[in-house]
PDB file of N, CA and C in Angstrom:
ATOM      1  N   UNK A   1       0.837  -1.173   0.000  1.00  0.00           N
ATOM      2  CA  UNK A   1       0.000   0.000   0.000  1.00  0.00           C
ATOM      3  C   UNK A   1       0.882   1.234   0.000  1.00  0.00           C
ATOM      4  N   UNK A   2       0.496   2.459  -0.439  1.00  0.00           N
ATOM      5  CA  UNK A   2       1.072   3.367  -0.515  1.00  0.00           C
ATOM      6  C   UNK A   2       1.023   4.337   0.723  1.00  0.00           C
ATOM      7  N   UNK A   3       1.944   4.608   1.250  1.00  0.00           N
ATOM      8  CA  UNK A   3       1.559   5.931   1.930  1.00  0.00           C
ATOM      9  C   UNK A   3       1.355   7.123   1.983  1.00  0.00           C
ATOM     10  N   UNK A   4       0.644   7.654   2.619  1.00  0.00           N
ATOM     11  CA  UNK A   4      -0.334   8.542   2.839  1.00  0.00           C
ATOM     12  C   UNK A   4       0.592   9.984   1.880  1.00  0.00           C
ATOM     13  N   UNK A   5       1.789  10.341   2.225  1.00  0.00           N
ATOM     14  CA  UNK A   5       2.444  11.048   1.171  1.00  0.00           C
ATOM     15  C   UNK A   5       2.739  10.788  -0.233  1.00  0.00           C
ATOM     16  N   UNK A   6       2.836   9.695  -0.456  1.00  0.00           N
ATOM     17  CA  UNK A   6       2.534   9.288  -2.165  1.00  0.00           C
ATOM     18  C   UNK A   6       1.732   9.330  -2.817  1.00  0.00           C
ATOM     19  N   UNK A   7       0.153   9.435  -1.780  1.00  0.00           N
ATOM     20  CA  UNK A   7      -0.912   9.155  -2.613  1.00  0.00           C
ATOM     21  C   UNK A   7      -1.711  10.749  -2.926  1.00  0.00           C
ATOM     22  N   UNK A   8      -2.301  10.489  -4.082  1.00  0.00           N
ATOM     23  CA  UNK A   8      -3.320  11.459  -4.655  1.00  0.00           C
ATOM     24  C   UNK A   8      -4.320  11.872  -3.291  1.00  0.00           C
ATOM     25  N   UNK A   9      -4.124  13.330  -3.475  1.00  0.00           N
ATOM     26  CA  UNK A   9      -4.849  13.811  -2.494  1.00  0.00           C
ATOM     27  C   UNK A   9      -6.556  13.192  -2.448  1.00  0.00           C
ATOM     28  N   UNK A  10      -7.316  12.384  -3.371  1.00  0.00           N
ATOM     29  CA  UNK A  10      -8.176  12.741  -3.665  1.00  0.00           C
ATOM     30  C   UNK A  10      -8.466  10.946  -2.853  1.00  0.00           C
ATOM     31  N   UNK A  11      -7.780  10.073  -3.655  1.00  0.00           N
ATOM     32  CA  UNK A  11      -7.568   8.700  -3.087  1.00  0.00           C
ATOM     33  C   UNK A  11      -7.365   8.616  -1.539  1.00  0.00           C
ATOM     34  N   UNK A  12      -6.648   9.738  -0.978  1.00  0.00           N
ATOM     35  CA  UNK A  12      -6.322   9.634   0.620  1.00  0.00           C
ATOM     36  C   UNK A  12      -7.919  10.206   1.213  1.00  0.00           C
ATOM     37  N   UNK A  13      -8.228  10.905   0.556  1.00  0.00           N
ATOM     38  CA  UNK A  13      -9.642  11.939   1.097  1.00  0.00           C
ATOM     39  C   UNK A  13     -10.808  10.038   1.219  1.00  0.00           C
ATOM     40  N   UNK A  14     -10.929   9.270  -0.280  1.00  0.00           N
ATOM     41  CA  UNK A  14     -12.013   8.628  -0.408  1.00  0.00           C
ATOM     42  C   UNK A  14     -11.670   7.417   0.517  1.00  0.00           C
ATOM     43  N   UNK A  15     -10.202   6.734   0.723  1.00  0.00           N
ATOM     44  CA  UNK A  15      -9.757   5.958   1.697  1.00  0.00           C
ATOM     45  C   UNK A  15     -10.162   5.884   2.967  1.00  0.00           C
ATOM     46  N   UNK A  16     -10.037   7.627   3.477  1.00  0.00           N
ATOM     47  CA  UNK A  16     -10.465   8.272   4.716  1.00  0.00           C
ATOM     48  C   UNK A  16     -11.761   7.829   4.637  1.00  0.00           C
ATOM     49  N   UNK A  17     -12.676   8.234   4.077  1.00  0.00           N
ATOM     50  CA  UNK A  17     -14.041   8.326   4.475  1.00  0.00           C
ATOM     51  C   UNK A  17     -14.864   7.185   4.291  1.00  0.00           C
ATOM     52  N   UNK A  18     -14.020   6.098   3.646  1.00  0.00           N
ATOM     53  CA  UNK A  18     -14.297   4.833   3.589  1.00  0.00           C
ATOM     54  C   UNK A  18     -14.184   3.963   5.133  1.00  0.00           C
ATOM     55  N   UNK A  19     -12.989   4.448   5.508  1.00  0.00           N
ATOM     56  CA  UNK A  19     -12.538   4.097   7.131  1.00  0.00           C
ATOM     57  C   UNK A  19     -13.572   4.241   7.762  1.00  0.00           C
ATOM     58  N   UNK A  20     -13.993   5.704   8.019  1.00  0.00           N
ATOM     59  CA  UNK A  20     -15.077   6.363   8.745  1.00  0.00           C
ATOM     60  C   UNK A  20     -16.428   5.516   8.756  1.00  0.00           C
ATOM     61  N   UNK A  21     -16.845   5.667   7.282  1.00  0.00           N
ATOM     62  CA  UNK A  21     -18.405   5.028   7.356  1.00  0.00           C
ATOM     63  C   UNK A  21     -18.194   3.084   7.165  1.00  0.00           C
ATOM     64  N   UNK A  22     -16.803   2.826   7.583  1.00  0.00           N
ATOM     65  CA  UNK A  22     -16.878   1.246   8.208  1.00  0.00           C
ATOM     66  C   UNK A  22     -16.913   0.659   9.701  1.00  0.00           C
ATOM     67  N   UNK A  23     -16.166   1.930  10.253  1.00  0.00           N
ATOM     68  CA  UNK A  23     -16.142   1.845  11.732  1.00  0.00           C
ATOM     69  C   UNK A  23     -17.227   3.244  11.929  1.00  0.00           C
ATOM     70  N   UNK A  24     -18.187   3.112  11.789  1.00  0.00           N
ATOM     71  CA  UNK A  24     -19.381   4.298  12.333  1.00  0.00           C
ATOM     72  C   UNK A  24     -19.250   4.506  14.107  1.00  0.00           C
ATOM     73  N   UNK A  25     -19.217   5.718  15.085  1.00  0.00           N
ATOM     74  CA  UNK A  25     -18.716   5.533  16.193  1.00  0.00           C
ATOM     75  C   UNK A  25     -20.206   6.299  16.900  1.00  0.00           C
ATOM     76  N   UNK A  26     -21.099   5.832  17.494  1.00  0.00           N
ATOM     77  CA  UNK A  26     -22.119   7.060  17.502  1.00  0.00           C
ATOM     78  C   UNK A  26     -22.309   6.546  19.451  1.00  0.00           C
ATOM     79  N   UNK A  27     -21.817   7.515  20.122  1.00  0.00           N
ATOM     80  CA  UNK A  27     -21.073   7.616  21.585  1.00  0.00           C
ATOM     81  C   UNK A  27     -23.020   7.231  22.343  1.00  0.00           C
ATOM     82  N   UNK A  28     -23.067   7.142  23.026  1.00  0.00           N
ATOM     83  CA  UNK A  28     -23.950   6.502  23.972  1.00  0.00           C
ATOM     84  C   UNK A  28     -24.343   7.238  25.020  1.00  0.00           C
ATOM     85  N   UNK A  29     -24.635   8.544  25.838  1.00  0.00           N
ATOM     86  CA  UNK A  29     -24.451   8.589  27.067  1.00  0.00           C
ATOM     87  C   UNK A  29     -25.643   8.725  28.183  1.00  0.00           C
ATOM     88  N   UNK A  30     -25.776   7.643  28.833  1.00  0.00           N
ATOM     89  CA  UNK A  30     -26.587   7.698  29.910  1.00  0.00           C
ATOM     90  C   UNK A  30     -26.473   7.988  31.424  1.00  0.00           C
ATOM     91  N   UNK A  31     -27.519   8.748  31.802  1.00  0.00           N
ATOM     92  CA  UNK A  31     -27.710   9.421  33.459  1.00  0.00           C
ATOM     93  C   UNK A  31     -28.628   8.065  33.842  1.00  0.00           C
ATOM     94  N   UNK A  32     -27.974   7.604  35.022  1.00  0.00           N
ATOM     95  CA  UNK A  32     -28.791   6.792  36.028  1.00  0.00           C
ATOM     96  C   UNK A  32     -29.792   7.420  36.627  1.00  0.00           C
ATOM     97  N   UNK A  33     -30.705   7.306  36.721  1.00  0.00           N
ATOM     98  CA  UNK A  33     -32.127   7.557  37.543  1.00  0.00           C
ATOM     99  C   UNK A  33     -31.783   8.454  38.989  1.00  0.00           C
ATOM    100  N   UNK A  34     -30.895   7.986  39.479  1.00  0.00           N
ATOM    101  CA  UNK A  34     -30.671   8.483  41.165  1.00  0.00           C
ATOM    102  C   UNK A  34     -29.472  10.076  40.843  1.00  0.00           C
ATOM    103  N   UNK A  35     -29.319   9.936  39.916  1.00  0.00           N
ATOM    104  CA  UNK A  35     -28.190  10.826  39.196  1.00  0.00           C
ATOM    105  C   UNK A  35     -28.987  11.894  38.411  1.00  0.00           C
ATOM    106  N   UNK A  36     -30.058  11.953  38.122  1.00  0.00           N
ATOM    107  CA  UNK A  36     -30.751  12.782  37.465  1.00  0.00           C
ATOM    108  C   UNK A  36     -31.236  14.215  38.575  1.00  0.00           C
ATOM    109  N   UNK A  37     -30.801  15.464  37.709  1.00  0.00           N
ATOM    110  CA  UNK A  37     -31.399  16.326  38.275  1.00  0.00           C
ATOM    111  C   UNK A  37     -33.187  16.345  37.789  1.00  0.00           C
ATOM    112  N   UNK A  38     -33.842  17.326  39.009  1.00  0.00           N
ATOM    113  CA  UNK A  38     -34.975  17.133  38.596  1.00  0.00           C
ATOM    114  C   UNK A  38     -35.778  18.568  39.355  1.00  0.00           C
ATOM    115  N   UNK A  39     -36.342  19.612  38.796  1.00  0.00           N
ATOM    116  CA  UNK A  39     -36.832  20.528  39.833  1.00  0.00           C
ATOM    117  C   UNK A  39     -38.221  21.106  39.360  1.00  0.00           C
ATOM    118  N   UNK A  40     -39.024  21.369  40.007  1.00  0.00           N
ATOM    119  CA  UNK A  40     -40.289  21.791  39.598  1.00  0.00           C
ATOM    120  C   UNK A  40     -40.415  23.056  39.175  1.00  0.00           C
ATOM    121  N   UNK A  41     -41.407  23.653  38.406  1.00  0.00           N
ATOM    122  CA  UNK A  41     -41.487  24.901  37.813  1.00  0.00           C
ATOM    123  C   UNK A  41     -42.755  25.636  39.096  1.00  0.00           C
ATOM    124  N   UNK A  42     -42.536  25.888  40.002  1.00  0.00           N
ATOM    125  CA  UNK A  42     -43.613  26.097  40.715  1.00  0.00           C
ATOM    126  C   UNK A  42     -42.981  27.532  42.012  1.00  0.00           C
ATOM    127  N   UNK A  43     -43.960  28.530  42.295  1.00  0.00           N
ATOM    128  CA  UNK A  43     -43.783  29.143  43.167  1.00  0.00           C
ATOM    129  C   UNK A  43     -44.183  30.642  42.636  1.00  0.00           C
ATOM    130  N   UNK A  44     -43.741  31.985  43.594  1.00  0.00           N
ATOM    131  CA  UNK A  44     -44.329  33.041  43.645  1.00  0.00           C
ATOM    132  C   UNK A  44     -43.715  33.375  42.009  1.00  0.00           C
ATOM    133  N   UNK A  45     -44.177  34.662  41.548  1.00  0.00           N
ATOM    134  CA  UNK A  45     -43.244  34.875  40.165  1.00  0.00           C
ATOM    135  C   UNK A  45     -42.725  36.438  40.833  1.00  0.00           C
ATOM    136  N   UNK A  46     -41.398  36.550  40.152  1.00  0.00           N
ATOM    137  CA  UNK A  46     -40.850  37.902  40.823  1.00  0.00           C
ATOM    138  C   UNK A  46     -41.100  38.947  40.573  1.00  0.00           C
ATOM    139  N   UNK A  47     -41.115  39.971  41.423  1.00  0.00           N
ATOM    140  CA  UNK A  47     -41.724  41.475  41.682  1.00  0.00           C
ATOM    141  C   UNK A  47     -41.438  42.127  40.813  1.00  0.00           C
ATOM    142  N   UNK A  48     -40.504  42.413  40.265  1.00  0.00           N
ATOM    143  CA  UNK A  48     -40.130  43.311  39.437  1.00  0.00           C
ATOM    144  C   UNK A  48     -40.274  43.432  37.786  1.00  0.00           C
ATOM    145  N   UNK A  49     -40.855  44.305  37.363  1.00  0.00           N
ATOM    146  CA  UNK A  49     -41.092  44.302  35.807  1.00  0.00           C
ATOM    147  C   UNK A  49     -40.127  43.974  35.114  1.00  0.00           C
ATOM    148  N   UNK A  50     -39.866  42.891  33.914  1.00  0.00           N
ATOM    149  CA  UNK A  50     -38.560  42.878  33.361  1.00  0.00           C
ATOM    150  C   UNK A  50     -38.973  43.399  31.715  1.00  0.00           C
ATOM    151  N   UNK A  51     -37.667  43.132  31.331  1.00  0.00           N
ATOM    152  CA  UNK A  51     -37.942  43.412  29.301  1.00  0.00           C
ATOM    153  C   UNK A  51     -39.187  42.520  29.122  1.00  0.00           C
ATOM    154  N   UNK A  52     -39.303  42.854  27.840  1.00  0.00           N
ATOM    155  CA  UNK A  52     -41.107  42.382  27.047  1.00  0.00           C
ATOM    156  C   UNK A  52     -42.125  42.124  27.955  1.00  0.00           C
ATOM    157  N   UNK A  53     -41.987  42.463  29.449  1.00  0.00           N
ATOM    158  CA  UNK A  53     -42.815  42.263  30.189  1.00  0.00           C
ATOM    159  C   UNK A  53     -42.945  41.025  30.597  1.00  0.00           C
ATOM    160  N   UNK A  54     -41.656  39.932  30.486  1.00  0.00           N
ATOM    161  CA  UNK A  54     -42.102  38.858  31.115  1.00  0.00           C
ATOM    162  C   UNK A  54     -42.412  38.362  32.843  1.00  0.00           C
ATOM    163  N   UNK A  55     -42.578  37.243  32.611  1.00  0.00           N
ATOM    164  CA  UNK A  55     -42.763  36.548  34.183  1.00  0.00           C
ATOM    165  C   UNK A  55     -41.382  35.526  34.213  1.00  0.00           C
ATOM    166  N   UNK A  56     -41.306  35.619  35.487  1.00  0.00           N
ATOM    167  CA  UNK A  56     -39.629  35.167  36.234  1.00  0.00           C
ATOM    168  C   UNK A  56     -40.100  34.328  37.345  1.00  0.00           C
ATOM    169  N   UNK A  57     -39.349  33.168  37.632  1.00  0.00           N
ATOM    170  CA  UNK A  57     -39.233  32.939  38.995  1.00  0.00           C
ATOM    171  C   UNK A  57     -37.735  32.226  39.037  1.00  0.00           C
ATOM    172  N   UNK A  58     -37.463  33.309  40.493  1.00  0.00           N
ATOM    173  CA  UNK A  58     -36.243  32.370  40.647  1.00  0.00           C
ATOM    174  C   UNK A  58     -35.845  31.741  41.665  1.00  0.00           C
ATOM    175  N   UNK A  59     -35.049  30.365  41.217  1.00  0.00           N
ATOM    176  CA  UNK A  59     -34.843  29.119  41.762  1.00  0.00           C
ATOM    177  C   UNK A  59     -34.159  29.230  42.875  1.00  0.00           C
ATOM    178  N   UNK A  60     -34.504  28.537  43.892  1.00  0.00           N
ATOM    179  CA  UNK A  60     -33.505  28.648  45.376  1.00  0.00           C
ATOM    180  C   UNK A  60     -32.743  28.201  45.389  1.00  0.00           C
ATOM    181  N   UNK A  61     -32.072  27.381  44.200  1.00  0.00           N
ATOM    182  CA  UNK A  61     -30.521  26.638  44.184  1.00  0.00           C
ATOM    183  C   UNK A  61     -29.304  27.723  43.818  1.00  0.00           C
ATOM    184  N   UNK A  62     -29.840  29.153  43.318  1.00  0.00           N
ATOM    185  CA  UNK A  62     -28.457  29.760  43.592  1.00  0.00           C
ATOM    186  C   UNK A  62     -28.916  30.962  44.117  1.00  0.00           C
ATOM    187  N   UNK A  63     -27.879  31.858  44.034  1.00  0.00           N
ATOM    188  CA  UNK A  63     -27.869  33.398  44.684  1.00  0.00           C
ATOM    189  C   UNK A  63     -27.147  34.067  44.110  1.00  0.00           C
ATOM    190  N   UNK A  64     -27.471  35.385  44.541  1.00  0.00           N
ATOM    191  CA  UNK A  64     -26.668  36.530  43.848  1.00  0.00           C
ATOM    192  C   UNK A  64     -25.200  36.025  44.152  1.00  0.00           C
ATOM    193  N   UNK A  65     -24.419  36.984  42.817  1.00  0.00           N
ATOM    194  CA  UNK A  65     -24.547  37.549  41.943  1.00  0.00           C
ATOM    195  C   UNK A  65     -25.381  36.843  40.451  1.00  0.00           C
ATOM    196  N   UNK A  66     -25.278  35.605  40.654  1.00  0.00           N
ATOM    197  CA  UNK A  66     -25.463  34.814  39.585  1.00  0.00           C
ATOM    198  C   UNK A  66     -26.765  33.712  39.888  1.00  0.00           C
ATOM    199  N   UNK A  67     -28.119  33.890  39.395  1.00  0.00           N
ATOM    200  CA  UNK A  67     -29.349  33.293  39.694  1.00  0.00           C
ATOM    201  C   UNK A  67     -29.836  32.441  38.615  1.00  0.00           C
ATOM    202  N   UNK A  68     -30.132  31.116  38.972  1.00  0.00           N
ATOM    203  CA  UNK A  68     -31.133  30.663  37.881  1.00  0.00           C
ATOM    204  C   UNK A  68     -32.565  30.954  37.892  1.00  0.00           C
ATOM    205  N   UNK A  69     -33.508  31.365  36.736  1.00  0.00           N
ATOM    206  CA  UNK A  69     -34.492  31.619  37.162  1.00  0.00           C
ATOM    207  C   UNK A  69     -35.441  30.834  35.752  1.00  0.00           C
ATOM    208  N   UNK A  70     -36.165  30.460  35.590  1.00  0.00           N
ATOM    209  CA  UNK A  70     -37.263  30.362  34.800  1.00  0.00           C
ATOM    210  C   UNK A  70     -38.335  31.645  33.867  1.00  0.00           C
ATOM    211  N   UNK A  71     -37.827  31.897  33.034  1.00  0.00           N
ATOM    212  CA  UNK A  71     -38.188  33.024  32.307  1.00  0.00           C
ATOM    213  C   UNK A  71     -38.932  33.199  31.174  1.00  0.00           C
ATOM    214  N   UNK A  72     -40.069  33.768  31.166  1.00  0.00           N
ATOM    215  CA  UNK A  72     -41.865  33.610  30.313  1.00  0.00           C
ATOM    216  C   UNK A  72     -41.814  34.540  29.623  1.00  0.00           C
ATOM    217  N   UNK A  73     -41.887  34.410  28.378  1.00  0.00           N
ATOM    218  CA  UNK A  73     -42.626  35.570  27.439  1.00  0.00           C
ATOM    219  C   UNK A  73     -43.519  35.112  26.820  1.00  0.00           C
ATOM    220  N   UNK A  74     -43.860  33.847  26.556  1.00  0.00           N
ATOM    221  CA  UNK A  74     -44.592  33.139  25.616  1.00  0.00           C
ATOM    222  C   UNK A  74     -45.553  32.449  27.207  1.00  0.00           C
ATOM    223  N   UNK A  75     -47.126  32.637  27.174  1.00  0.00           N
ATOM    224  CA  UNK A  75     -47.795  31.722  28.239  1.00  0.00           C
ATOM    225  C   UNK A  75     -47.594  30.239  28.118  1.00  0.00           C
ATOM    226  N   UNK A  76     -47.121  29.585  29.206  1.00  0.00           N
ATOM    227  CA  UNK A  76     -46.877  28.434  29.567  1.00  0.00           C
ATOM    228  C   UNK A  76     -45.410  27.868  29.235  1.00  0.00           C
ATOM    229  N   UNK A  77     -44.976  28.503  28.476  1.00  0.00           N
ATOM    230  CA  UNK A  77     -43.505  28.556  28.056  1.00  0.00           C
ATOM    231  C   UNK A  77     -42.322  28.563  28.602  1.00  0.00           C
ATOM    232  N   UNK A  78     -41.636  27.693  29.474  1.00  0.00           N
ATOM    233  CA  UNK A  78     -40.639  28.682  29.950  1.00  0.00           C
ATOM    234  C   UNK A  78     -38.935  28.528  29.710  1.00  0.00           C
ATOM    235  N   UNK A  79     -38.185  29.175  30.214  1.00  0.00           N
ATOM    236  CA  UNK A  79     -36.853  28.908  29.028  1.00  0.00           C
ATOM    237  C   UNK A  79     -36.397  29.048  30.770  1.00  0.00           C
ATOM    238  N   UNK A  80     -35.071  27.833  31.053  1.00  0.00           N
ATOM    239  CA  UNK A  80     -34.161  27.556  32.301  1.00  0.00           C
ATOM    240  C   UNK A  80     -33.232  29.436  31.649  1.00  0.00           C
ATOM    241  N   UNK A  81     -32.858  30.166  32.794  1.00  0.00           N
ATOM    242  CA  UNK A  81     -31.931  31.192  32.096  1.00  0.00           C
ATOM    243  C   UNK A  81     -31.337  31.567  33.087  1.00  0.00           C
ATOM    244  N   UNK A  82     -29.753  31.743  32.853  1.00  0.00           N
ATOM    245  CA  UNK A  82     -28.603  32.541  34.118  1.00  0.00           C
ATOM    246  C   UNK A  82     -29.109  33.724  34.268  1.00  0.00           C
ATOM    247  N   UNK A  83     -29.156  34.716  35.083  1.00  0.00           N
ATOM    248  CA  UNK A  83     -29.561  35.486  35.503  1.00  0.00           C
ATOM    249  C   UNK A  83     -28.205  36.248  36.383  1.00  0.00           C
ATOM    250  N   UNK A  84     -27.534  37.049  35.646  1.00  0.00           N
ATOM    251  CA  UNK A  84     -26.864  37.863  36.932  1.00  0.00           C
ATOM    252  C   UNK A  84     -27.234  39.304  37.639  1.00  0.00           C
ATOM    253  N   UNK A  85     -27.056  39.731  38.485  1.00  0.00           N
ATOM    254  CA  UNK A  85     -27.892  41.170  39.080  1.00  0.00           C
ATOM    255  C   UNK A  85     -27.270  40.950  40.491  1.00  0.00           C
ATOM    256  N   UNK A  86     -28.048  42.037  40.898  1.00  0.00           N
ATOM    257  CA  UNK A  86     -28.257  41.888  43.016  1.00  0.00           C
ATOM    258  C   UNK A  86     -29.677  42.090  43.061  1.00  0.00           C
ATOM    259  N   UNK A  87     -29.790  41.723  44.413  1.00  0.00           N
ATOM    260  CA  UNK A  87     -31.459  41.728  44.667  1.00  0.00           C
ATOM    261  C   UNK A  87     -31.737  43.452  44.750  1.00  0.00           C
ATOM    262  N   UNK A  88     -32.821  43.890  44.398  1.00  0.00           N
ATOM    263  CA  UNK A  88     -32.599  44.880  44.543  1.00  0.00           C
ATOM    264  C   UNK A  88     -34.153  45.514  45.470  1.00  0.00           C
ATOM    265  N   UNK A  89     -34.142  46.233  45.741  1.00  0.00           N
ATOM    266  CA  UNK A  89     -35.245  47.162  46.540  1.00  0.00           C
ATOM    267  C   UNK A  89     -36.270  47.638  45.788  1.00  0.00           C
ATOM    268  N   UNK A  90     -36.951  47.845  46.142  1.00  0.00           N
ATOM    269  CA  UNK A  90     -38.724  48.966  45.337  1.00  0.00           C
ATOM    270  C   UNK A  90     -38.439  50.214  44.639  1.00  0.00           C
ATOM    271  N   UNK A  91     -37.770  50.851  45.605  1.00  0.00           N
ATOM    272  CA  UNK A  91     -37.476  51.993  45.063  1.00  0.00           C
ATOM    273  C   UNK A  91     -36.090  52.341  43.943  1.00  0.00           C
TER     274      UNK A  91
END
């Protein structure tokens, strides 16, 4: 066989991709049941008006500076989103 520097760029390219789609590699990865995160979408929604006027609630697993919160613009919709800020006051 020839090696890879002797051969036609074009023969090394179709060789290659012959390799590839003989050994196909398509990775597997599973979370065990007891290993799974899992948290409910449930509780007050937060005080403060945000952009497009959505609804917020945020999660008690973190804190300032950096919050996860659950974030609505669309009804029933909601998108997981980082959130950084400080808590802030009314006024």
């Amino acid at each position: 066989m020839l090696s890879p520097l002797k051969m036609s760029p074009a023969i090394f390219l179709c060789i290659s991709l012959l390799s590839l789609s003989i050994f196909p590699s398509t990775p597997q990865a599973t979370v065990p049941p007891s290993a799974r995160f899992s948290f409910t979408n449930e509780g007050d929604f937060g005080d403060y008006i945000v952009e497009y006027n959505a609804n917020y609630r945020v999660l008690s697993i973190a804190t300032t500076p950096f919050q996860l919160c659950f974030y609505n613009t669309t009804p029933g919709q909601y998108t997981l989103a980082l959130r950084m800020g400080t808590v802030r006051s009314k006024p």
